[in-house]
Protein backbone atom coordinates (compact mmCIF):
# COMPACT_ATOMS: atom_id res chain seq x y z
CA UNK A 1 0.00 0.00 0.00
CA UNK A 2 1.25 3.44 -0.74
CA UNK A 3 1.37 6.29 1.02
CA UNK A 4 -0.48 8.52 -1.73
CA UNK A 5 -3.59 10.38 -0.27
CA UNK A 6 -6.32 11.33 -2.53
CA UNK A 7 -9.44 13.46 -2.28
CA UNK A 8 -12.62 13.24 -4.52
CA UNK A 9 -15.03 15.69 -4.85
CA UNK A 10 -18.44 13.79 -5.27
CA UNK A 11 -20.99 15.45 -6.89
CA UNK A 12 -24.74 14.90 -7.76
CA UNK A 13 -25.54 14.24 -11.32
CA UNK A 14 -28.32 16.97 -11.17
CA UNK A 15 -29.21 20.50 -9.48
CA UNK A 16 -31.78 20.37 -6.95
CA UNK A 17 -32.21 23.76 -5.78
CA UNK A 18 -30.53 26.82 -6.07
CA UNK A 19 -31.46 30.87 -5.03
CA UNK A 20 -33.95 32.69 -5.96
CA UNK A 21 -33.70 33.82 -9.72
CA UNK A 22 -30.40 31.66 -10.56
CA UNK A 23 -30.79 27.98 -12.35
CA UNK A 24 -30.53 25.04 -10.41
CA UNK A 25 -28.27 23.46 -12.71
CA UNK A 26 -25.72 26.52 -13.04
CA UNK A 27 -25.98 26.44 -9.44
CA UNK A 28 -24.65 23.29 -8.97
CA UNK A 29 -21.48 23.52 -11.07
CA UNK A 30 -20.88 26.93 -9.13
CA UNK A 31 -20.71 24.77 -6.22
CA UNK A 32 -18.55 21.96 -7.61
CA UNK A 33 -16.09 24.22 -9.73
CA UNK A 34 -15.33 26.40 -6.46
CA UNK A 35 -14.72 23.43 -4.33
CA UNK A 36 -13.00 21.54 -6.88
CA UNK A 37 -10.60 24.66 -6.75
CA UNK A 38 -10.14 24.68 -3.23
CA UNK A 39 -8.81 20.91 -2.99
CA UNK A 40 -6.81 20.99 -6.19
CA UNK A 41 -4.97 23.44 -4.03
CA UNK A 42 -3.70 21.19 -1.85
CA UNK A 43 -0.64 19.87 -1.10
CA UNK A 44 0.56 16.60 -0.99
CA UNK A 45 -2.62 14.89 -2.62
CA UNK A 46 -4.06 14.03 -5.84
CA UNK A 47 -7.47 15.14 -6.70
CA UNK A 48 -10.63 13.47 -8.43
CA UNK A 49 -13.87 13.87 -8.96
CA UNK A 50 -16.68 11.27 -8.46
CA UNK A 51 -20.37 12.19 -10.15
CA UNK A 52 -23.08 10.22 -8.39
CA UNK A 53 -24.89 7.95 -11.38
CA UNK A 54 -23.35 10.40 -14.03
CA UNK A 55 -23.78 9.68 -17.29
CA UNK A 56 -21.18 10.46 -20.28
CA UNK A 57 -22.82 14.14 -20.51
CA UNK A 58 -22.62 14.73 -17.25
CA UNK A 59 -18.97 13.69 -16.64
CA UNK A 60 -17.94 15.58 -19.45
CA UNK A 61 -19.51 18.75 -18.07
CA UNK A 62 -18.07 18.39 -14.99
CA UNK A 63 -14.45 17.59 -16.84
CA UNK A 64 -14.91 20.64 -18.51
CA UNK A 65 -14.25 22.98 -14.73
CA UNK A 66 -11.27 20.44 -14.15
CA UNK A 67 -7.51 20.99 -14.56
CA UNK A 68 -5.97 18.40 -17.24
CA UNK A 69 -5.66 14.85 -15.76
CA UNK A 70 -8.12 15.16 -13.21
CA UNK A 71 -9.70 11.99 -13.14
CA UNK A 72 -13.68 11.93 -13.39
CA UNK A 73 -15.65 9.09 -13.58
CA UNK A 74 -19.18 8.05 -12.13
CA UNK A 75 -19.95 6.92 -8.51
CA UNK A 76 -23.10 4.15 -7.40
CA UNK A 77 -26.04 6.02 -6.18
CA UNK A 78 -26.10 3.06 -4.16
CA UNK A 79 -23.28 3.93 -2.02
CA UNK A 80 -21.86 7.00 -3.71
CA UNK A 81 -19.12 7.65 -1.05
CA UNK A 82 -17.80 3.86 -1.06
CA UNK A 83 -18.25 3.99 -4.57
CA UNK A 84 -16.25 7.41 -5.34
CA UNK A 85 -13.07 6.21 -2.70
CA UNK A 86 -12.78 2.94 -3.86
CA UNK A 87 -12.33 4.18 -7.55
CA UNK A 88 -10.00 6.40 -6.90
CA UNK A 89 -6.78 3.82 -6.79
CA UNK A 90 -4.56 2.79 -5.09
CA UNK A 91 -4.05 4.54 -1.56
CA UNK A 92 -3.19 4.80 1.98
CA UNK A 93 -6.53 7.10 2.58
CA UNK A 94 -9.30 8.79 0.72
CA UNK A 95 -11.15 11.52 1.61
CA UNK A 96 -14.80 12.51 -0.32
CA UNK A 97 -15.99 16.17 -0.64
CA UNK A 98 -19.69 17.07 -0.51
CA UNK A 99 -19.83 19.41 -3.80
CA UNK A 100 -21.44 22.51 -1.61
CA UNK A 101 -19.01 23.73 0.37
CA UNK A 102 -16.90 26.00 -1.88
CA UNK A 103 -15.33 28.17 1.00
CA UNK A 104 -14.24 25.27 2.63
CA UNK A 105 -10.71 26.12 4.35
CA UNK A 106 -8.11 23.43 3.00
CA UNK A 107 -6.84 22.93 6.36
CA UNK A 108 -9.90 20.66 7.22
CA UNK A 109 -8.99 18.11 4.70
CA UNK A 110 -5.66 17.86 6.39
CA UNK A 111 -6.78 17.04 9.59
CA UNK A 112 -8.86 14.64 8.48
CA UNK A 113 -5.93 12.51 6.78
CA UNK A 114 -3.98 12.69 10.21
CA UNK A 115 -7.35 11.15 11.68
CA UNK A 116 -7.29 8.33 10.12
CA UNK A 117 -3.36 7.64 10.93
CA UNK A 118 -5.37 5.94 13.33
CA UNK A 119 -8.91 5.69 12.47
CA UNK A 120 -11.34 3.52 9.97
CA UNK A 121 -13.23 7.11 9.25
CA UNK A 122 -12.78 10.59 9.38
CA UNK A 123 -15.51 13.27 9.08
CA UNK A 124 -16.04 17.03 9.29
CA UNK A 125 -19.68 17.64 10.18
CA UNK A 126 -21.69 20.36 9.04
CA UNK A 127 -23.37 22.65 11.35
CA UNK A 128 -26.81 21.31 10.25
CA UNK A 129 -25.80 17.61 11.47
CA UNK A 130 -24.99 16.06 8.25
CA UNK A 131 -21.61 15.49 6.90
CA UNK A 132 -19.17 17.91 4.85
CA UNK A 133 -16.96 15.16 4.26
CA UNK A 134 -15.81 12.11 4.90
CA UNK A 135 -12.23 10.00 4.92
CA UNK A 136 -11.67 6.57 5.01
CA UNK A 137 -8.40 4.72 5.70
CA UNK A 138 -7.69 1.76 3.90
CA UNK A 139 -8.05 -1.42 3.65
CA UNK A 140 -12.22 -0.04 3.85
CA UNK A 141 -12.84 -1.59 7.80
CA UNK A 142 -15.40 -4.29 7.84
CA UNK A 143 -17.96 -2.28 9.87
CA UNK A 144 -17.36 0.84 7.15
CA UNK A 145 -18.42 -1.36 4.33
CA UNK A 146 -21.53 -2.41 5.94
CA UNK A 147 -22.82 0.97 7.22
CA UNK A 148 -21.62 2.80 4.18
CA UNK A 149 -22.10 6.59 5.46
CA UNK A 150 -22.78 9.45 2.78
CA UNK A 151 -23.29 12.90 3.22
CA UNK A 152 -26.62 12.97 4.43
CA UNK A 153 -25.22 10.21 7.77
CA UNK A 154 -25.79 12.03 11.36
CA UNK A 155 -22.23 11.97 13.60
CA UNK A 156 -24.33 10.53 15.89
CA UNK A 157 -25.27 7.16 13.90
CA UNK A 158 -21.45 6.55 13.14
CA UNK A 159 -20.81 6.93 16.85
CA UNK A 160 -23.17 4.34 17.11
CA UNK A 161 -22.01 1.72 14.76
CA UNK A 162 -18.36 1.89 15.35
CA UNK A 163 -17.08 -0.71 17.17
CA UNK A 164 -14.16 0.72 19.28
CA UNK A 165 -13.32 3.92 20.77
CA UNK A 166 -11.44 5.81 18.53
CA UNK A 167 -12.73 3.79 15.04
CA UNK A 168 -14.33 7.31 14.31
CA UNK A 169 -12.19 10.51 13.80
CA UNK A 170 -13.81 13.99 13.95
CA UNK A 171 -12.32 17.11 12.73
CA UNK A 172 -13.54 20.43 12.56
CA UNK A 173 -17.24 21.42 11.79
CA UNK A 174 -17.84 23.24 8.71
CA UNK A 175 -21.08 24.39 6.99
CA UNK A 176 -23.05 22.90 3.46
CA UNK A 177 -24.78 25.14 1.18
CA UNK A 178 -28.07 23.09 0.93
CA UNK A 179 -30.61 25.68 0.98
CA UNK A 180 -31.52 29.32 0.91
CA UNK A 181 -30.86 29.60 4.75
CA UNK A 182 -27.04 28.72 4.31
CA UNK A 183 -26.10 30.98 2.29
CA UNK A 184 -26.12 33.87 5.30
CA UNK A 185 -23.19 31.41 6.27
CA UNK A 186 -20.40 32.45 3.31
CA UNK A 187 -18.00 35.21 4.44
CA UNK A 188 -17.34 37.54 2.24
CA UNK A 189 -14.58 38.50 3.46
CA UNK A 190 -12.79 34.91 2.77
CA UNK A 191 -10.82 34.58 -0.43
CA UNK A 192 -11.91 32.15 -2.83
CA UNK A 193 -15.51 30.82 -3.97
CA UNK A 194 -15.20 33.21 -6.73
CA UNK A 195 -17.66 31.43 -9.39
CA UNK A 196 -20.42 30.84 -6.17
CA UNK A 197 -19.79 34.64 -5.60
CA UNK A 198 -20.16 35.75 -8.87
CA UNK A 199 -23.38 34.00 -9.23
CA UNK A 200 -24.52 35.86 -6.08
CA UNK A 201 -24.05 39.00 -7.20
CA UNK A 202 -26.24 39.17 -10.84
């Protein structure tokens, strides 16, 4: 096993809401292209992207906000997280990215790779209870593969699945852009989310 980290940015194949006035589907890749950005910034890992039950149109749209060599390929809807990690090679860890959090500060990912130095999973939870992101440590535990969190999993159910103490890293808490409430959350005065901010302003 090698010690290469990667993170994939999942995706959903559609838009599902957006803010007043602005398309749903524009919406979405505002999203994905400004997180995208903020993880190909990183340093020390390789970067893919994972589109939950994508079809060829819909990977190539998404290809189109990548950098060259960015791998992009679809994810199960079945288990879209265990899906996108597992196709993203060979690795020590693997950390999915929920496609709505495009001021999320770099930093974050890194702390959840040092979690799982000694844990299955790793997660940053978002202030409404769901999950911002999640890392898993490979070989995939057992106990992973059976629960097989996504986004949407509450802290609270992993606590109460895993099967030893510290099985279950948390990092920092960030926030998800999943409705017209969160946006009162982005800081303006952070750099970056420039595509999300644009789209904002019109």
């Amino acid at each position: 096993m090698t010690d290469r980290r990667v993170v994939v940015l999942v995706v959903p194949a559609s838009g599902d809401w957006a803010p007043p006035g602005r398309d749903p589907e524009a919406w979405r890749l505002a999203l994905a292209e400004d997180t995208y950005e903020v993880l190909a910034g990183l340093d020390r890992v390789d970067v893919a992207v994972a589109v939950v039950g994508g079809d060829e149109a819909a990977l190539a749209e998404i290809a189109a906000l990548t950098w060259p060599g960015t791998a992009v390929y679809p994810a199960d809807p079945a288990r879209p997280i265990l899906s996108a990690v597992e196709q993203a090679g060979t690795a020590a860890a693997v950390v999915a990215v929920s496609h709505d959090v495009p001021d999320l500060p770099g930093l974050l990912i890194g702390k959840l790779f040092r979690a799982l130095g000694s844990a299955d999973i790793a997660v940053c939870p978002a202030d409404d209870g769901t999950l911002a992101a999640i890392g898993v440590r490979f070989p995939v535990a057992e106990w992973v593969e059976a629960f097989s969190p996504g986004f949407g999993t509450r802290l609270s159910e992993l606590e109460d699945a895993k099967p030893r103490r510290h099985a279950v890293g948390v990092g920092p808490g960030w926030h998800r852009l999943q409705g017209p409430a969160d946006l009162a959350r982005l800081d303006p005065g952070l750099e970056g989310w420039d595509v999300t901010r644009s789209m904002l302003s019109k």
